[in-house]
C-alpha atoms as a PDB file:
ATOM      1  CA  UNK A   1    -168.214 -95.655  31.973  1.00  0.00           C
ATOM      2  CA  UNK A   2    -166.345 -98.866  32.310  1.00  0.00           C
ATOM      3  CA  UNK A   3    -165.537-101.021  29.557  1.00  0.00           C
ATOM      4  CA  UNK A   4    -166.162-104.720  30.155  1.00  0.00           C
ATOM      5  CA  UNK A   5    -162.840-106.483  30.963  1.00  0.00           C
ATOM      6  CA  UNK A   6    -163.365-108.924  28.554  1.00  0.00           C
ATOM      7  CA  UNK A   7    -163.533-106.464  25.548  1.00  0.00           C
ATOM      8  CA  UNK A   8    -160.084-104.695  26.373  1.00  0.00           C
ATOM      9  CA  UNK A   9    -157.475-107.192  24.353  1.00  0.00           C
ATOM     10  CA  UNK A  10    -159.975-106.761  21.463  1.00  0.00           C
ATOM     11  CA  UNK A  11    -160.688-102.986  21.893  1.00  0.00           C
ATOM     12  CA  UNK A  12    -156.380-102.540  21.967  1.00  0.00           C
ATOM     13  CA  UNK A  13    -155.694-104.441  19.385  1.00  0.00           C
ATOM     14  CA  UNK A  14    -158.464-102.029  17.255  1.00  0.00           C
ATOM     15  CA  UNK A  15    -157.013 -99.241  18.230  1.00  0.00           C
ATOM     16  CA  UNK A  16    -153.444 -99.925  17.091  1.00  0.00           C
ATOM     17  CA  UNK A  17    -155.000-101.495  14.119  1.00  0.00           C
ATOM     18  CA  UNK A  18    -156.698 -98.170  13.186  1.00  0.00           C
ATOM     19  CA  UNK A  19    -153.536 -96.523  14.074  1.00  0.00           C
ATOM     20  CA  UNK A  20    -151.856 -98.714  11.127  1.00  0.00           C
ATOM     21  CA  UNK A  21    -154.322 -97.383   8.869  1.00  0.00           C
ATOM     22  CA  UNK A  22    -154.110 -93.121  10.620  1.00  0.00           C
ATOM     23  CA  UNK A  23    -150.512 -92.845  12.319  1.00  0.00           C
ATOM     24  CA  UNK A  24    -150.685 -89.102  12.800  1.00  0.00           C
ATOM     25  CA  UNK A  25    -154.044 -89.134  15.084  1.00  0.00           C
ATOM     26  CA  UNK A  26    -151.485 -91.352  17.520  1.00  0.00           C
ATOM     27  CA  UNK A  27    -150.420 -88.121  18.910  1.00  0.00           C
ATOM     28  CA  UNK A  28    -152.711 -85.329  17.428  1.00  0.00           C
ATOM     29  CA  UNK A  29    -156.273 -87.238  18.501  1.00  0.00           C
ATOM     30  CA  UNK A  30    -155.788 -90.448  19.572  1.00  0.00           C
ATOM     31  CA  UNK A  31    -158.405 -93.212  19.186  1.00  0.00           C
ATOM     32  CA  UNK A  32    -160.902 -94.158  22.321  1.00  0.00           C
ATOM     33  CA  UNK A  33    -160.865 -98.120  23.549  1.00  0.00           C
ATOM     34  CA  UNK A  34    -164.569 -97.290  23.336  1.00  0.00           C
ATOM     35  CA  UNK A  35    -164.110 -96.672  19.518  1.00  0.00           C
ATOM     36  CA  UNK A  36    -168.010 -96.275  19.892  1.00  0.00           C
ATOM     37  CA  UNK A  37    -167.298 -92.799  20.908  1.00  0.00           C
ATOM     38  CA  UNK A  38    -165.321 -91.646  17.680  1.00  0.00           C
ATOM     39  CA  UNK A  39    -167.153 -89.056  16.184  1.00  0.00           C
ATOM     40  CA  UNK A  40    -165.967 -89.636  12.808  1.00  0.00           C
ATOM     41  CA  UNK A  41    -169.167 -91.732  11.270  1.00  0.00           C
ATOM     42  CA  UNK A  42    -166.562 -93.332   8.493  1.00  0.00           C
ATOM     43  CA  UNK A  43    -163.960 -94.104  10.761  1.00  0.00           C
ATOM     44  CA  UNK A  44    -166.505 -95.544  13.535  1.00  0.00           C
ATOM     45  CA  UNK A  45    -167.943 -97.251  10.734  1.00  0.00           C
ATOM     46  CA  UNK A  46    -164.094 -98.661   9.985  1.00  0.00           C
ATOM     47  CA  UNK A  47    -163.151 -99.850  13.130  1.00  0.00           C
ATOM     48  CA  UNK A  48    -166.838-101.597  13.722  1.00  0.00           C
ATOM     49  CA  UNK A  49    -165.664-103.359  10.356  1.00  0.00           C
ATOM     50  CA  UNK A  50    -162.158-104.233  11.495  1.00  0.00           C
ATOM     51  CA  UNK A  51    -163.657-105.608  14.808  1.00  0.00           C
ATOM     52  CA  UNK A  52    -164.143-109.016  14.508  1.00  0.00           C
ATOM     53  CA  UNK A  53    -160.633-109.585  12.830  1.00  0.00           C
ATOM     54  CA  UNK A  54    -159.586-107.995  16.318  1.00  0.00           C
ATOM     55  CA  UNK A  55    -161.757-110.770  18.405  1.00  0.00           C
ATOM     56  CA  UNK A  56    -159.464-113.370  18.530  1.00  0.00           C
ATOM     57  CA  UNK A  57    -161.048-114.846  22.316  1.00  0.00           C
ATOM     58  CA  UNK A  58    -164.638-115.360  20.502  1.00  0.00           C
ATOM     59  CA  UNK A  59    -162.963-118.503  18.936  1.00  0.00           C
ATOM     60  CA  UNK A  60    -162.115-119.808  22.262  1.00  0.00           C
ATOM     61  CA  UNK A  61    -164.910-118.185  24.585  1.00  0.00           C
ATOM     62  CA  UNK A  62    -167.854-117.778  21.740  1.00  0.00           C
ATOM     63  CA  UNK A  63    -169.769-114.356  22.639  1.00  0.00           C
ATOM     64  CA  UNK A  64    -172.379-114.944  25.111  1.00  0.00           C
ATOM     65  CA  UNK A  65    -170.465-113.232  27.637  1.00  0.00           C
ATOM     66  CA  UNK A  66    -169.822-110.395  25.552  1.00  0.00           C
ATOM     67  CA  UNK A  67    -172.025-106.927  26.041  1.00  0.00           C
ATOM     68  CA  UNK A  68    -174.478-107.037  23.432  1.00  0.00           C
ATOM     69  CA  UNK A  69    -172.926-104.185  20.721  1.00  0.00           C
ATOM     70  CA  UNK A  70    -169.445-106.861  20.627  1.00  0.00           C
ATOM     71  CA  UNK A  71    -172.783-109.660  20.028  1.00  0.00           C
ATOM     72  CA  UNK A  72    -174.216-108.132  17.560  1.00  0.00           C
ATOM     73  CA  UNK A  73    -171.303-106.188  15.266  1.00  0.00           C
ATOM     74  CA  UNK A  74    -169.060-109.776  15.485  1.00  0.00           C
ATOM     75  CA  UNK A  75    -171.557-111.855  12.941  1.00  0.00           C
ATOM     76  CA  UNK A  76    -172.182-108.761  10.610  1.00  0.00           C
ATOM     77  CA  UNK A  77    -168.969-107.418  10.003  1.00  0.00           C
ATOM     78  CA  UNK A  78    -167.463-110.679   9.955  1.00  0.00           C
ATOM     79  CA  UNK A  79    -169.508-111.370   6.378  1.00  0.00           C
ATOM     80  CA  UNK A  80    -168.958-107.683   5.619  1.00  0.00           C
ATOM     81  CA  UNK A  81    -165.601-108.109   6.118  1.00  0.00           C
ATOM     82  CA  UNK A  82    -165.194-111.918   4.137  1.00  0.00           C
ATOM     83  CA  UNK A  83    -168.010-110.250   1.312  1.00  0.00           C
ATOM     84  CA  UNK A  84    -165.640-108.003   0.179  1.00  0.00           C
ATOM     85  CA  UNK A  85    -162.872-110.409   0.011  1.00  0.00           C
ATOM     86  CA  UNK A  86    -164.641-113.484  -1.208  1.00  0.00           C
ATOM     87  CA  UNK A  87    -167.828-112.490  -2.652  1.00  0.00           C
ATOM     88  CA  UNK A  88    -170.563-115.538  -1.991  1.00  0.00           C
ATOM     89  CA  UNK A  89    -167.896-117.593  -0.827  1.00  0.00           C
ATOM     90  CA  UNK A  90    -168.576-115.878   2.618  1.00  0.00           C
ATOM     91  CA  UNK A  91    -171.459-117.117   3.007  1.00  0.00           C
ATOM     92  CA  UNK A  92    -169.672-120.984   2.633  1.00  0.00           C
ATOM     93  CA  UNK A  93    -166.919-119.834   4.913  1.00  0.00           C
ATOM     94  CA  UNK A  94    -169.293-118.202   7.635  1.00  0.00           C
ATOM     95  CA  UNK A  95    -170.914-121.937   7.773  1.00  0.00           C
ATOM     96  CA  UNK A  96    -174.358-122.707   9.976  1.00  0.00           C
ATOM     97  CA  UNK A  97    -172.903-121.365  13.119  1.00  0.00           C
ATOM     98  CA  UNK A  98    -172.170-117.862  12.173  1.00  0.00           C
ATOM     99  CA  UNK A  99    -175.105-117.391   9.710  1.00  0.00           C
ATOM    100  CA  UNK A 100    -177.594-117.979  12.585  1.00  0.00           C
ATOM    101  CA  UNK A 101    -175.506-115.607  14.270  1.00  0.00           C
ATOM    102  CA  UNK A 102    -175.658-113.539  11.625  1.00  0.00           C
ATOM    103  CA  UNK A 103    -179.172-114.184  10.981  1.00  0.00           C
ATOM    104  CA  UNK A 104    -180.532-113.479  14.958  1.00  0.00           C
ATOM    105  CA  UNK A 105    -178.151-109.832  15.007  1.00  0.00           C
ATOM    106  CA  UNK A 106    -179.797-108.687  11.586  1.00  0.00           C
ATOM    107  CA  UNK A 107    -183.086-109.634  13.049  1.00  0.00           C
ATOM    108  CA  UNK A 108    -182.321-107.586  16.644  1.00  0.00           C
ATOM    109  CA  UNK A 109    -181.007-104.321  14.290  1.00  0.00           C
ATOM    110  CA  UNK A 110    -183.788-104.870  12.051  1.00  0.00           C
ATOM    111  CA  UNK A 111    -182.882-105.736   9.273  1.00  0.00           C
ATOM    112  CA  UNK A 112    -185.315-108.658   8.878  1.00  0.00           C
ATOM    113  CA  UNK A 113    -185.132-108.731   5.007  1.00  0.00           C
ATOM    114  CA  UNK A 114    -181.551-109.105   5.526  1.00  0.00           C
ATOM    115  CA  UNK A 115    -182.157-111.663   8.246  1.00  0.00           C
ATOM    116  CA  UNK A 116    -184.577-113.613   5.597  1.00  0.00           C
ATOM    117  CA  UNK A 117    -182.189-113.579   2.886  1.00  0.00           C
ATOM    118  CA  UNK A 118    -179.751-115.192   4.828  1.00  0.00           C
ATOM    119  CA  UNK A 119    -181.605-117.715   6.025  1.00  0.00           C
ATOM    120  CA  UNK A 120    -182.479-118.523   2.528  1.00  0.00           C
ATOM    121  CA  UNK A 121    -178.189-119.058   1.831  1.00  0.00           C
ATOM    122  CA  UNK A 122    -178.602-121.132   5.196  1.00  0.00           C
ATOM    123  CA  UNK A 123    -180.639-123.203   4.203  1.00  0.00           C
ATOM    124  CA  UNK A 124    -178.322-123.485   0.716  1.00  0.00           C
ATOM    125  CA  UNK A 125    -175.006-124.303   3.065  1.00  0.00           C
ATOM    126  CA  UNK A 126    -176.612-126.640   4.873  1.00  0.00           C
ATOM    127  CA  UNK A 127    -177.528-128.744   2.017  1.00  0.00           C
ATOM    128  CA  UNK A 128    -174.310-128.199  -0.100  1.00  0.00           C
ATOM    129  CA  UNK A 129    -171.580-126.688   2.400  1.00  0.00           C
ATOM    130  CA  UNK A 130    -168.899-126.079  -0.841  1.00  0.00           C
ATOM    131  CA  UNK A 131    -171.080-124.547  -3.581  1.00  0.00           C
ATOM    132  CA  UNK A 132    -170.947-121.238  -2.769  1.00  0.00           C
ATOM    133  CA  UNK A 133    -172.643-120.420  -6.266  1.00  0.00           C
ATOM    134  CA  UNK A 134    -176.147-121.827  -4.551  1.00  0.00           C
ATOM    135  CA  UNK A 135    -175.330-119.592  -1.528  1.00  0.00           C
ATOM    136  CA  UNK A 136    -175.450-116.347  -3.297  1.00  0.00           C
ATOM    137  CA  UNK A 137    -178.408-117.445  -5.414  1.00  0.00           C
ATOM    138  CA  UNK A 138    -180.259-118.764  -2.379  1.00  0.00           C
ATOM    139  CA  UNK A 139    -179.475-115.231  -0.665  1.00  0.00           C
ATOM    140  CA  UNK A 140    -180.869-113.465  -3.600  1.00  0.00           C
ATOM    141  CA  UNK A 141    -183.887-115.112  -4.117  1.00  0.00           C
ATOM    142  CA  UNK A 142    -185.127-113.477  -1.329  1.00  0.00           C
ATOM    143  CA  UNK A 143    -186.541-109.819  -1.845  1.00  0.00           C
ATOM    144  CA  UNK A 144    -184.233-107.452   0.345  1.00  0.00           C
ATOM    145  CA  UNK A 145    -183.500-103.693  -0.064  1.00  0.00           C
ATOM    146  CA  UNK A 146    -180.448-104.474   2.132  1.00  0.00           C
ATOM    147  CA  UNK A 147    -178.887-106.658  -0.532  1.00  0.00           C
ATOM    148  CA  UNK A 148    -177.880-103.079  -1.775  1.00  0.00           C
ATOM    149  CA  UNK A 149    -174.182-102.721  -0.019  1.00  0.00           C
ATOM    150  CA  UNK A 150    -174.744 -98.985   0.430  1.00  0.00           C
ATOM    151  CA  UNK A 151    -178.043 -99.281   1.910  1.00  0.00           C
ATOM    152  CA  UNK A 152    -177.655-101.908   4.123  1.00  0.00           C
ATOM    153  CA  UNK A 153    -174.201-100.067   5.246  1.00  0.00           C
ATOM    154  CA  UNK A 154    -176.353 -97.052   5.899  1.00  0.00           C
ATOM    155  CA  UNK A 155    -178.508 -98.784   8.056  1.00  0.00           C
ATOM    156  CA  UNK A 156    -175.626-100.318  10.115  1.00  0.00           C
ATOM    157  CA  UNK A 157    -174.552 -97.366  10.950  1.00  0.00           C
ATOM    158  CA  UNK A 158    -177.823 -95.777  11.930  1.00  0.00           C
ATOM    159  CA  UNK A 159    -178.600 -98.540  14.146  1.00  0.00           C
ATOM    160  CA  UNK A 160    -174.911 -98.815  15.959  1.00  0.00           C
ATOM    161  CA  UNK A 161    -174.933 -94.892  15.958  1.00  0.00           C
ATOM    162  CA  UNK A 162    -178.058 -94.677  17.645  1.00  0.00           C
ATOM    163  CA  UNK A 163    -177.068 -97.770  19.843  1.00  0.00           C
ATOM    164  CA  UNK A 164    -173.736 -97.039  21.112  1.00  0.00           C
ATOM    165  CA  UNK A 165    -174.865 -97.962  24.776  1.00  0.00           C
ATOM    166  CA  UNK A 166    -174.890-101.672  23.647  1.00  0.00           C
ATOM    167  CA  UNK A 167    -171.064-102.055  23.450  1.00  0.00           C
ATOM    168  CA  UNK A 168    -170.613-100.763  27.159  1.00  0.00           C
ATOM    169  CA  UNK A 169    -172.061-102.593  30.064  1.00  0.00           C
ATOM    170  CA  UNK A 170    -172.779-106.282  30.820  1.00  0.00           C
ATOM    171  CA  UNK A 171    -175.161-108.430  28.860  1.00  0.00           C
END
C-alpha cells in the first residue's frame, strides 16, 4: 500500500497528535500513518475525529485531490469536532461551503436523514448566517435517528470501518 503523497503532512501531524493524547504506545505500539489500520475501534474512531484539525493544506488546496476516505471524514468530523465545542453554533461556523460538504459525505455514507437535516440548517444559514439558534432548530425539524450523537457515531464508524480502502489510493 502507498499512501497518497498529499495525505502524509496531515497523516504525521495525527500521529504525533495521538501520541500527545497516548505517549507510552510511542515506543510500545506505535501509531500507523494509515491510522485506518489501528485496530483499536475508539482510538480509530479518535484520530478520524482529530483529522481535520490535522488538514491544514485543505484550506489552501480544498479536497478534490484528496482520496475519497480524507473527502469524506474532513466535512463530518469537522462539525463533530466544532458540535462538541460550540453546540449549534457549528453549524453557523461550518457556513454554506462546508455544510454541502457535509451534506454530499453524509449522503455517500448513508446517512441521508442526516444529510436532510442538514440541509434543513442550510437552508437556515443561508438566510440568517449569525443566528445559530435557527440553525439548530432548522436541523431538528427534520426527522433523523442520527440526530442521536451515539447513533450517528455508531454508524460512522461502521461505515469508515467497513470502508477503510477509501483513505488509500487516488480519487
Amino acid at each position: 500500500m502507498t499512501l497518497d503523497p498529499s495525505v502524509l503532512p496531515s497523516l504525521e501531524r495525527l500521529r504525533t497528535y495521538m501520541y500527545r493524547h497516548y505517549p507510552a504506545r510511542e515506543k510500545v505500539d506505535p501509531f500507523p500513518l494509515a491510522f485506518w489500520k489501528i485496530e483499536d475501534d475508539d482510538i480509530f474512531f479518535e484520530a478520524l475525529g482529530y483529522l481535520p484539525l490535522m488538514m491544514e493544506e485543505v484550506h489552501d488546496e480544498g479536497l478534490d485531490h484528496l482520496p475519497e476516505g480524507f473527502r469524506l471524514a474532513y466535512p463530518v468530523f469537522w462539525l463533530e469536532d466544532d458540535y462538541q465545542f460550540n453546540g449549534w453554533t457549528a453549524l453557523t461556523n461550518a457556513g454554506e461551503d462546508l455544510l454541502l460538504l457535509a451534506i454530499g459525505a453524509y449522503e455517500r455514507i448513508g446517512l441521508a436523514t442526516e444529510a436532510n437535516a442538514l440541509r434543513a440548517a442550510l437552508a437556515s444559514v443561508i438566510a440568517d448566517p449569525s443566528n445559530d439558534e435557527a440553525a439548530g432548530d432548522a436541523y431538528q425539524s427534520v426527522e433523523n435517528p442520527y440526530a442521536d450523537e451515539d447513533t450517528r457515531w455508531e454508524a460512522l464508524l461502521r461505515f469508515f470501518r467497513a470502508n477503510t480502502r477509501l483513505f488509500e489510493g487516488a480519487t
